[in-house]
N, C-alpha and C. Protein backbone atom coordinates (compact mmCIF):
# COMPACT_ATOMS: atom_id res chain seq x y z
N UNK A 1 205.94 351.45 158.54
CA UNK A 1 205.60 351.49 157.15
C UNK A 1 206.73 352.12 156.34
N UNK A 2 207.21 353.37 156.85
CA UNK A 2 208.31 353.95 156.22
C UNK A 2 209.47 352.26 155.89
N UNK A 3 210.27 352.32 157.23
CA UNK A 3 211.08 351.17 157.15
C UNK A 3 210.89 350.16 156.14
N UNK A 4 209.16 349.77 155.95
CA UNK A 4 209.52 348.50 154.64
C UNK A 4 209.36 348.99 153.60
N UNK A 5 208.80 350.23 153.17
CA UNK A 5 209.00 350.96 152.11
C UNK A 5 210.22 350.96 151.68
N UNK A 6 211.22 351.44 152.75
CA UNK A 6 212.66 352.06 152.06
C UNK A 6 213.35 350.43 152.31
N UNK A 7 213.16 349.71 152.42
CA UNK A 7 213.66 348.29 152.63
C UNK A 7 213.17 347.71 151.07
N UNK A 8 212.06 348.37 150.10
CA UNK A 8 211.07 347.28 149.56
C UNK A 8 212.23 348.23 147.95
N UNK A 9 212.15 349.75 148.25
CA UNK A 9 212.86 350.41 147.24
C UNK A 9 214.49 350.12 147.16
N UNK A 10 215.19 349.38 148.25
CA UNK A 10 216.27 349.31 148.00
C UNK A 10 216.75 348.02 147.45
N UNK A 11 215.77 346.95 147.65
CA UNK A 11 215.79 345.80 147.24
C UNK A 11 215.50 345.75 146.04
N UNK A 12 214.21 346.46 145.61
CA UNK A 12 214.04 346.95 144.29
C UNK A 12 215.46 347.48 143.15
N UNK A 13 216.14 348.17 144.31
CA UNK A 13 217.48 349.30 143.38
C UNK A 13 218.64 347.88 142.89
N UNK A 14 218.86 347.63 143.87
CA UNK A 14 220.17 346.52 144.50
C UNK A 14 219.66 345.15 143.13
N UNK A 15 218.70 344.86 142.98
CA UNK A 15 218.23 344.21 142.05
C UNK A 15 218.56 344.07 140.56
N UNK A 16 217.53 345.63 140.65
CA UNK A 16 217.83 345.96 138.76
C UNK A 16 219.49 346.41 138.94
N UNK A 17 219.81 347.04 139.71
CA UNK A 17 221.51 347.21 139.00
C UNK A 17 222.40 346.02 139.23
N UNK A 18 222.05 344.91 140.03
CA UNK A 18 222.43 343.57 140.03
C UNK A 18 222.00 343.11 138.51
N UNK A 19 221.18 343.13 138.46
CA UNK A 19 221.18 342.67 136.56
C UNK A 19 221.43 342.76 136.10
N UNK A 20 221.62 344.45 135.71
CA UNK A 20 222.28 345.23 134.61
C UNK A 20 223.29 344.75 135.14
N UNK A 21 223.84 344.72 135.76
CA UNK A 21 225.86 344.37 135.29
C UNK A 21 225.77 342.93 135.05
N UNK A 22 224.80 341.94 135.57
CA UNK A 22 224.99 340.77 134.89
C UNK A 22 224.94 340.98 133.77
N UNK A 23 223.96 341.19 133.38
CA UNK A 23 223.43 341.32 131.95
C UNK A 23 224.78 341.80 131.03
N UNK A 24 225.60 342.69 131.25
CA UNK A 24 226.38 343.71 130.90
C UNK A 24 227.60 342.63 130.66
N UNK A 25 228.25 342.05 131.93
CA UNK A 25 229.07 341.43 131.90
C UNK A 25 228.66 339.91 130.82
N UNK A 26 227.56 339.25 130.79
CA UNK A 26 227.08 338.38 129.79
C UNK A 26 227.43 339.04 128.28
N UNK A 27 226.90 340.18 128.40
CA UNK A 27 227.28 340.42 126.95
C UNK A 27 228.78 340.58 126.62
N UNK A 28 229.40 341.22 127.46
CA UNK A 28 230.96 341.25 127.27
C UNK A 28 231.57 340.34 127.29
N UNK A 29 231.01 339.02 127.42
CA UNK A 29 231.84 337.67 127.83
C UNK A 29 231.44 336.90 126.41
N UNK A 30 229.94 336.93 125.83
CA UNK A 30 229.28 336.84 124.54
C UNK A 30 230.50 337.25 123.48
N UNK A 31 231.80 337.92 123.07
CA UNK A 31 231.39 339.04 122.29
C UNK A 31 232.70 337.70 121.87
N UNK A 32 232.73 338.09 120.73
CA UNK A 32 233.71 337.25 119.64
C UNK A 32 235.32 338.37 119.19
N UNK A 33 236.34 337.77 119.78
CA UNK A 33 237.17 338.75 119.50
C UNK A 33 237.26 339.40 118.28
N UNK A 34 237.89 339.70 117.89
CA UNK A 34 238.47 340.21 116.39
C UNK A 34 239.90 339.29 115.73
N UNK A 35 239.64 339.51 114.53
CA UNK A 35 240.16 338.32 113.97
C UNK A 35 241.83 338.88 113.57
N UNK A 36 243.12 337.65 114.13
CA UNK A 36 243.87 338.00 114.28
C UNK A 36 244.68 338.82 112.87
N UNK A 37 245.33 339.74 113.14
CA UNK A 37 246.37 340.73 112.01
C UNK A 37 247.23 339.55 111.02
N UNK A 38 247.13 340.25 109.77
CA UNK A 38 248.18 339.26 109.30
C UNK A 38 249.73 339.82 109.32
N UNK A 39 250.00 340.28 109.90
CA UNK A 39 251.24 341.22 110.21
C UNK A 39 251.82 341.83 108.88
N UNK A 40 250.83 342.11 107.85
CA UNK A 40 251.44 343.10 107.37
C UNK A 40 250.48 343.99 106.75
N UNK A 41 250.79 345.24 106.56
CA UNK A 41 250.19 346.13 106.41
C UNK A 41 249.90 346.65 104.86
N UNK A 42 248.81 346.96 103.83
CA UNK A 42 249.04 346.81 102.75
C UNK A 42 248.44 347.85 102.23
N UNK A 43 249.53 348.92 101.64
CA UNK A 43 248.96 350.45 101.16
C UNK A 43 247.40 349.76 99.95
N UNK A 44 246.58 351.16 99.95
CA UNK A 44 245.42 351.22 98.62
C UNK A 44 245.91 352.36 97.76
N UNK A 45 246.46 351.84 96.35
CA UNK A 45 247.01 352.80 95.94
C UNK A 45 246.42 352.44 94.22
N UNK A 46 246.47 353.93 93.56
CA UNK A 46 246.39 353.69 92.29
C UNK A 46 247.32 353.85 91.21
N UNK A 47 247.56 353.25 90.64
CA UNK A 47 248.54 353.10 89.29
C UNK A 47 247.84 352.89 88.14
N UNK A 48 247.84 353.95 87.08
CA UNK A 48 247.24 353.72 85.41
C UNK A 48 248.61 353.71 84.94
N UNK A 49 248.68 352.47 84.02
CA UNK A 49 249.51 352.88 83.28
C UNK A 49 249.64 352.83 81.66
N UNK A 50 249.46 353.43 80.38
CA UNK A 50 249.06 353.15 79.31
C UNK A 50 250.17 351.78 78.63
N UNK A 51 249.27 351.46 77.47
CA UNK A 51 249.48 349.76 76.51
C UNK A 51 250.11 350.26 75.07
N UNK A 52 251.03 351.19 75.04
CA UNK A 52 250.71 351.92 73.67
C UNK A 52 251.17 351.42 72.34
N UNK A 53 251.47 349.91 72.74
CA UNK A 53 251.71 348.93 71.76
C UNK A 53 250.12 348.65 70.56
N UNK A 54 249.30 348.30 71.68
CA UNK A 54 247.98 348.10 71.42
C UNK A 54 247.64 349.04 70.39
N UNK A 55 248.16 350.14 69.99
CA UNK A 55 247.55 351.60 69.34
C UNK A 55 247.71 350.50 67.74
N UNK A 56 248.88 349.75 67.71
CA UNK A 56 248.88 348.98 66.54
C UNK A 56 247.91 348.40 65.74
N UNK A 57 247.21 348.46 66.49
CA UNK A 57 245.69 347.75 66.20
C UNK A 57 244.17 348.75 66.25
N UNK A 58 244.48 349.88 66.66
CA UNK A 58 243.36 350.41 66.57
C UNK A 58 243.08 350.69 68.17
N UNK A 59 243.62 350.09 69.15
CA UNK A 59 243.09 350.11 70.69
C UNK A 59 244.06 351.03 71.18
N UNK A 60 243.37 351.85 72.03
CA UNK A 60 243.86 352.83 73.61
C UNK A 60 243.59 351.70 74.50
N UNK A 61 244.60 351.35 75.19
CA UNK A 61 244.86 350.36 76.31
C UNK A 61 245.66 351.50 77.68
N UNK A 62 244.68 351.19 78.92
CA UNK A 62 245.12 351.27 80.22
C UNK A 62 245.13 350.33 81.37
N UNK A 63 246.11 350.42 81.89
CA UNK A 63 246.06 349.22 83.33
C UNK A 63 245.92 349.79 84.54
N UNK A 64 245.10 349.47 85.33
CA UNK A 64 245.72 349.84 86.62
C UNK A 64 246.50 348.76 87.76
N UNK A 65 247.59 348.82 87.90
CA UNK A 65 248.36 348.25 88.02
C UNK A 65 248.69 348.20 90.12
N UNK A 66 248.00 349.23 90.46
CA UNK A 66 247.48 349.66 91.64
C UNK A 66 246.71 348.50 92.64
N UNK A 67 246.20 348.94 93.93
CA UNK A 67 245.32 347.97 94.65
C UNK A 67 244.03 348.37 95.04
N UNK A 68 244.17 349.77 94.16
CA UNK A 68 242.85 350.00 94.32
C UNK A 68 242.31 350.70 92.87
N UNK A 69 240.53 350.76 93.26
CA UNK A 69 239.94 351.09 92.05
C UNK A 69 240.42 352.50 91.83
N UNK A 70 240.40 353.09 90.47
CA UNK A 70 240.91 354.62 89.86
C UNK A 70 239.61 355.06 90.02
N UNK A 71 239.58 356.37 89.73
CA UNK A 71 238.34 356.98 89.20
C UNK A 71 238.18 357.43 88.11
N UNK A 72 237.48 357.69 87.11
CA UNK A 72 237.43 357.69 85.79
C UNK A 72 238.23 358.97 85.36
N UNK A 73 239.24 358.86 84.24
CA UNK A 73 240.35 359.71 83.76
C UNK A 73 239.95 359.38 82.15
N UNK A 74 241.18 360.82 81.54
CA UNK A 74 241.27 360.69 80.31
C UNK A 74 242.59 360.07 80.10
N UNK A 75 242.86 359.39 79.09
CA UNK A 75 244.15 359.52 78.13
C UNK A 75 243.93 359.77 77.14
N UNK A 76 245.53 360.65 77.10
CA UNK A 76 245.61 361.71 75.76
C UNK A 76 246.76 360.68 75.06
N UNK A 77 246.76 360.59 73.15
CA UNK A 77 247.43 360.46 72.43
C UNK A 77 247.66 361.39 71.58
N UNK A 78 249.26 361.58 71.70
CA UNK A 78 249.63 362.56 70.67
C UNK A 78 250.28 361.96 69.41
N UNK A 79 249.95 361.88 68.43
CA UNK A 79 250.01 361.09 67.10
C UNK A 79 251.27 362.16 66.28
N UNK A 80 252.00 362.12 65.52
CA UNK A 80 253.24 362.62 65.15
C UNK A 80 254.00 362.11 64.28
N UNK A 81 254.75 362.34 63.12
CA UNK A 81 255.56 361.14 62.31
C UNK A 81 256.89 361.60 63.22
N UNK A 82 258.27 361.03 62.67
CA UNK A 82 258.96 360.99 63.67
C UNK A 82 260.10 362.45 63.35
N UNK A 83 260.08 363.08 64.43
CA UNK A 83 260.79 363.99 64.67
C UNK A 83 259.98 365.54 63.94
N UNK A 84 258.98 365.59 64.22
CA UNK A 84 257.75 366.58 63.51
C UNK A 84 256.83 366.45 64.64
N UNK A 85 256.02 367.63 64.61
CA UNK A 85 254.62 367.63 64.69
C UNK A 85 253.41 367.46 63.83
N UNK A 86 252.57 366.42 64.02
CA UNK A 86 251.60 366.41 63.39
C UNK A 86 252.09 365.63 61.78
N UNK A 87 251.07 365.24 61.05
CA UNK A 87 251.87 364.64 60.07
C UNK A 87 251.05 363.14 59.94
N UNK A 88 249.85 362.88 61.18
CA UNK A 88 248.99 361.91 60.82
C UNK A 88 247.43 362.22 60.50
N UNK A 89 246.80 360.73 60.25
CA UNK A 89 245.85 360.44 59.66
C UNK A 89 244.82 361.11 60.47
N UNK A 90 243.72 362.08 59.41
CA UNK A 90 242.89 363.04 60.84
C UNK A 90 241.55 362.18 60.92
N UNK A 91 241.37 362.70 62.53
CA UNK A 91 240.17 361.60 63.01
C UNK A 91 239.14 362.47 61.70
N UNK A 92 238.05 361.39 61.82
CA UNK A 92 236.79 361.82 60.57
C UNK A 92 236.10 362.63 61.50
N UNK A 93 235.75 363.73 61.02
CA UNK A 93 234.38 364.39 60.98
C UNK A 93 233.65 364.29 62.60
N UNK A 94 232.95 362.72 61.73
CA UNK A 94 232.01 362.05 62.44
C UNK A 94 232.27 361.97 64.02
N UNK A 95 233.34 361.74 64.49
CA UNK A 95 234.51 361.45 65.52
C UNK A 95 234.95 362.70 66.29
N UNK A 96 234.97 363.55 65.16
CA UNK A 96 235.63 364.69 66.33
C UNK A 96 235.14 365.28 68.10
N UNK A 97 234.11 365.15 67.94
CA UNK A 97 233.54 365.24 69.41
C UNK A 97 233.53 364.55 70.30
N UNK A 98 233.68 362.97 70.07
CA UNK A 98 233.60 362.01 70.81
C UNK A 98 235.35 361.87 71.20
N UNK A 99 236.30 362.56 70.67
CA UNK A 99 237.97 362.29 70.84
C UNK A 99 238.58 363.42 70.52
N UNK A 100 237.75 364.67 71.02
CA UNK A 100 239.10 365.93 71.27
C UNK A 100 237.96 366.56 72.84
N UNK A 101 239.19 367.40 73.04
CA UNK A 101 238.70 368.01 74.33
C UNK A 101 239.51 369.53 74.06
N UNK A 102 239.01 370.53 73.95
CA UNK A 102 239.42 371.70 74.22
C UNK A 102 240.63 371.90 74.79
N UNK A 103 240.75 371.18 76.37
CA UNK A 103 241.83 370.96 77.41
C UNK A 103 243.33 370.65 76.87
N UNK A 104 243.04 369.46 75.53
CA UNK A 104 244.52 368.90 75.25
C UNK A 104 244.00 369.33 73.80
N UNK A 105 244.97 370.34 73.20
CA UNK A 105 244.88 370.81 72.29
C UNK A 105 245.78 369.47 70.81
N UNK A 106 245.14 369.51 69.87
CA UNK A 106 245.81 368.34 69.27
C UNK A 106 246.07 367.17 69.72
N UNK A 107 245.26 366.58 70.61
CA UNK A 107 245.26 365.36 71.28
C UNK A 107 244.38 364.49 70.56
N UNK A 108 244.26 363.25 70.68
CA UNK A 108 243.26 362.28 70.53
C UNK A 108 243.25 361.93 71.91
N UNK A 109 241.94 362.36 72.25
CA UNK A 109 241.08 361.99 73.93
C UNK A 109 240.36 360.29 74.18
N UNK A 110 240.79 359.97 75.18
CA UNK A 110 239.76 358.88 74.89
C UNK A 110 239.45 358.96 76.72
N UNK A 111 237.91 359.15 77.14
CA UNK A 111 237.51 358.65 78.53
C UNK A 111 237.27 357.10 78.64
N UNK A 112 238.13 357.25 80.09
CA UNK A 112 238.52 355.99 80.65
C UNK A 112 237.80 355.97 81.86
N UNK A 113 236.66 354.93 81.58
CA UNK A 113 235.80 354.46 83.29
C UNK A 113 236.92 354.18 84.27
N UNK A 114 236.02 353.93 85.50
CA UNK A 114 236.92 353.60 86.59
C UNK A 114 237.42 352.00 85.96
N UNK A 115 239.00 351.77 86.82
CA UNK A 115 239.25 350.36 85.99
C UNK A 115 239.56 349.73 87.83
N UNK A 116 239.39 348.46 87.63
CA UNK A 116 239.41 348.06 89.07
C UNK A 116 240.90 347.37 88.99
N UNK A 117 241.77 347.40 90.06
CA UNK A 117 242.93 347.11 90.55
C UNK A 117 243.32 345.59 89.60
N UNK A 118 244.24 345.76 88.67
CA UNK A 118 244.81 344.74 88.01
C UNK A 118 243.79 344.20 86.93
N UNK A 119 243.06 345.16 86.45
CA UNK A 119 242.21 345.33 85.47
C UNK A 119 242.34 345.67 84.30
N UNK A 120 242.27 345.75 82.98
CA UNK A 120 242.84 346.90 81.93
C UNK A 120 241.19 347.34 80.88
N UNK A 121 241.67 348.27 80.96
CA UNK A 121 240.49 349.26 80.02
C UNK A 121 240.91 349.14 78.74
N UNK A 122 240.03 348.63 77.29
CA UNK A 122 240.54 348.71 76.25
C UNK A 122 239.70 349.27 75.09
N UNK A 123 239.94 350.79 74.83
CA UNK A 123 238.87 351.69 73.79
C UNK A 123 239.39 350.96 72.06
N UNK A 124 238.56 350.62 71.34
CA UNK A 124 238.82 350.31 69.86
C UNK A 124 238.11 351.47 69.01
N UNK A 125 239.26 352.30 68.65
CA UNK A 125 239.09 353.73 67.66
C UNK A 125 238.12 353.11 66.50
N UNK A 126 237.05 352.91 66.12
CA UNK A 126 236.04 352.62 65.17
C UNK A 126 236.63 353.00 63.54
N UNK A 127 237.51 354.27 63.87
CA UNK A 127 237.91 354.72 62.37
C UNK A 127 239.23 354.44 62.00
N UNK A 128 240.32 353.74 63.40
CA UNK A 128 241.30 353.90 62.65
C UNK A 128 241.88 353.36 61.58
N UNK A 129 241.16 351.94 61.20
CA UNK A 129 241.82 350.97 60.24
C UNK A 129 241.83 352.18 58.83
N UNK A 130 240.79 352.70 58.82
CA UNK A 130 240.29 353.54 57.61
C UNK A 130 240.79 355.11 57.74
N UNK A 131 241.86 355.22 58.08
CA UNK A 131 241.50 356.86 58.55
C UNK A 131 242.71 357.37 57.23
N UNK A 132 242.90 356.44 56.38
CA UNK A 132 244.11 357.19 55.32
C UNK A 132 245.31 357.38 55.78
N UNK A 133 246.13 355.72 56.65
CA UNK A 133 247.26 356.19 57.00
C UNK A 133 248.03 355.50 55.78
N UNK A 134 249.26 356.40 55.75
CA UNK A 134 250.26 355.96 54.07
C UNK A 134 250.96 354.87 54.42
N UNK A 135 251.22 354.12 53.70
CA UNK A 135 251.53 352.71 53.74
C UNK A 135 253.03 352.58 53.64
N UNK A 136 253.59 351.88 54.50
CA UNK A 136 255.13 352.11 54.88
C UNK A 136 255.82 353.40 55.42
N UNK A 137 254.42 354.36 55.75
CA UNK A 137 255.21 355.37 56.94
C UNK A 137 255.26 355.30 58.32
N UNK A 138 256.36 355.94 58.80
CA UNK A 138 256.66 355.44 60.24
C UNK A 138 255.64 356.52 61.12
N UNK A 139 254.62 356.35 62.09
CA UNK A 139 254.05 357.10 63.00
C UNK A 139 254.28 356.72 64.89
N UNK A 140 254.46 357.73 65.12
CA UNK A 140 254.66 357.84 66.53
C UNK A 140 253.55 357.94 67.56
N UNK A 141 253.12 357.43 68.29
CA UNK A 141 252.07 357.92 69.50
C UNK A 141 252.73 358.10 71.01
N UNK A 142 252.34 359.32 71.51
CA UNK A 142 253.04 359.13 72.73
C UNK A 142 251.28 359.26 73.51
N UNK A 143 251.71 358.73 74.85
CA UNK A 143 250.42 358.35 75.27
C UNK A 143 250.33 358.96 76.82
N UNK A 144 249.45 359.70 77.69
CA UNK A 144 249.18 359.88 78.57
C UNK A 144 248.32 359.58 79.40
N UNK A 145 248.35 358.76 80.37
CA UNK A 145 247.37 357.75 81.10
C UNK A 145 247.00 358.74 82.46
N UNK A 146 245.99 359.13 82.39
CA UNK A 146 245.39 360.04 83.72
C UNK A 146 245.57 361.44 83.50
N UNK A 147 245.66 361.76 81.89
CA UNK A 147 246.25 363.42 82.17
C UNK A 147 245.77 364.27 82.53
N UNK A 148 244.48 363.99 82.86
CA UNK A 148 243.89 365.25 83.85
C UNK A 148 244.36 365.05 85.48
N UNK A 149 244.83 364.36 85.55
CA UNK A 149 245.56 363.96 86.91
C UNK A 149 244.27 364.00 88.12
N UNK A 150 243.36 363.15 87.57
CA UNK A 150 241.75 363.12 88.04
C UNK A 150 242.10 361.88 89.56
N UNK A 151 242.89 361.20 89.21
CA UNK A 151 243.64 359.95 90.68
C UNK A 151 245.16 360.48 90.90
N UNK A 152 244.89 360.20 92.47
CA UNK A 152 246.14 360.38 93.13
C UNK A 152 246.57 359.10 93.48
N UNK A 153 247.77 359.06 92.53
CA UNK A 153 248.75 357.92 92.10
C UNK A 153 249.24 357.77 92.58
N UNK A 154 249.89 356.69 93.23
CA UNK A 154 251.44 356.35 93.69
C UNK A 154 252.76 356.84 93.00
N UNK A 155 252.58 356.64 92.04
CA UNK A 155 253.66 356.23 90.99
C UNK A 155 253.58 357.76 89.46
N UNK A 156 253.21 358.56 89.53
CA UNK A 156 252.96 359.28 88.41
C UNK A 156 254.06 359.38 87.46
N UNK A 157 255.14 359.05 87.80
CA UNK A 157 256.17 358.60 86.26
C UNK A 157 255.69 358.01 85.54
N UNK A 158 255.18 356.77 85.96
CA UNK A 158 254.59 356.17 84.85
C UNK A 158 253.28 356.04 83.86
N UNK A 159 252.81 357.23 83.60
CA UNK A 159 251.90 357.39 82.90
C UNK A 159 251.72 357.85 81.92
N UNK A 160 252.95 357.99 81.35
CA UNK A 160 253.64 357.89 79.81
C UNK A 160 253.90 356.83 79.20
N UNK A 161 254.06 356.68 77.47
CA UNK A 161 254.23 355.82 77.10
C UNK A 161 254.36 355.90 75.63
N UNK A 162 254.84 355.76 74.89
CA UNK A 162 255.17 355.58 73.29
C UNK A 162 255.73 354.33 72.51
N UNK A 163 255.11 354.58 70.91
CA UNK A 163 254.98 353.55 70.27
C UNK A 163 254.76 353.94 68.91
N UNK A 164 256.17 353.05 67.78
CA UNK A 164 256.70 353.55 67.05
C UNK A 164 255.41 352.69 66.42
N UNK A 165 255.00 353.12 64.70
CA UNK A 165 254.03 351.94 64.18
C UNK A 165 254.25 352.45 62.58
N UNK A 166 254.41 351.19 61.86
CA UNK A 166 254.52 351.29 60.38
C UNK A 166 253.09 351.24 59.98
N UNK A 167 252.91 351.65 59.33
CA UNK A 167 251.21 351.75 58.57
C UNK A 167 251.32 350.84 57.76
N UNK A 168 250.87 349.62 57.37
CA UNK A 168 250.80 348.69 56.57
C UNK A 168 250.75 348.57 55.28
């Protein structure tokens, strides 16, 4: 009795671990390689860079010029006639909270959502057509794209930018 017992448990053993490696090896033979490299390798990087042409019109323009999405930043405009400080049209009232920040003292603030890779963000100042700029004076904007330095950039030179503009 012993004998077919230990004859009945080893046949039993020899069995299930005969399976399991079938089984095992089925699945490893099942499995779908991975799909071949394209041999080259391609950084995720972010680049804002400001439009400060656009200010001509009333718009804060940013690009990200990058391959990947930013995370939401400010740009600062510093408004100026030329070779002075200060000397332009002041935001209204109404405005002041929504476009200064404590942080950039004399700035015009504007928050910038995340912008997705080869995307551009474009804010339209509601007051500027009207804000009392003098007609045939020359104004300056210099522009800072990420100045809280909220994304780690590739490229952080370029997140400057200026733009000469006659007031009409």
């Amino acid at each position: 009795m012993k004998t077919s017992t230990f004859a009945c448990i080893m046949i039993a053993a020899v069995s299930y671990f005969g399976i399991s490696v079938a089984v095992a090896n089925a699945q490893t033979i099942a499995r779908t390689p991975p799909p071949a490299a394209s041999g080259r390798l391609v950084a995720r990087t972010i680049d804002l860079i400001p439009i400060p042409s656009r200010i001509a019109h009333g718009v804060v323009s940013v690009r990200n010029i990058g391959t990947s999405a930013s995370l939401p930043s400010v740009v600062t405009v510093n408004c100026h006639r030329p070779n002075q400080e200060g000397g332009c049209a002041d935001i209204p009232a109404a405005y002041l909270a929504q476009y200064t920040d404590a942080a950039y003292p004399n700035r015009l603030v504007v928050q910038v959502p995340a912008i997705q890779p080869g995307h551009v963000y474009n804010h339209t100042l509601p007051w500027f057509a009207g804000a009392g700029w003098t007609s045939g004076q020359t104004y300056e904007f210099d522009f800072v794209a990420d100045a809280g330095a909220a994304n780690n950039e590739s490229n952080e030179a370029n997140n400057t930018g200026s733009h000469s503009w006659v007031a009409p």
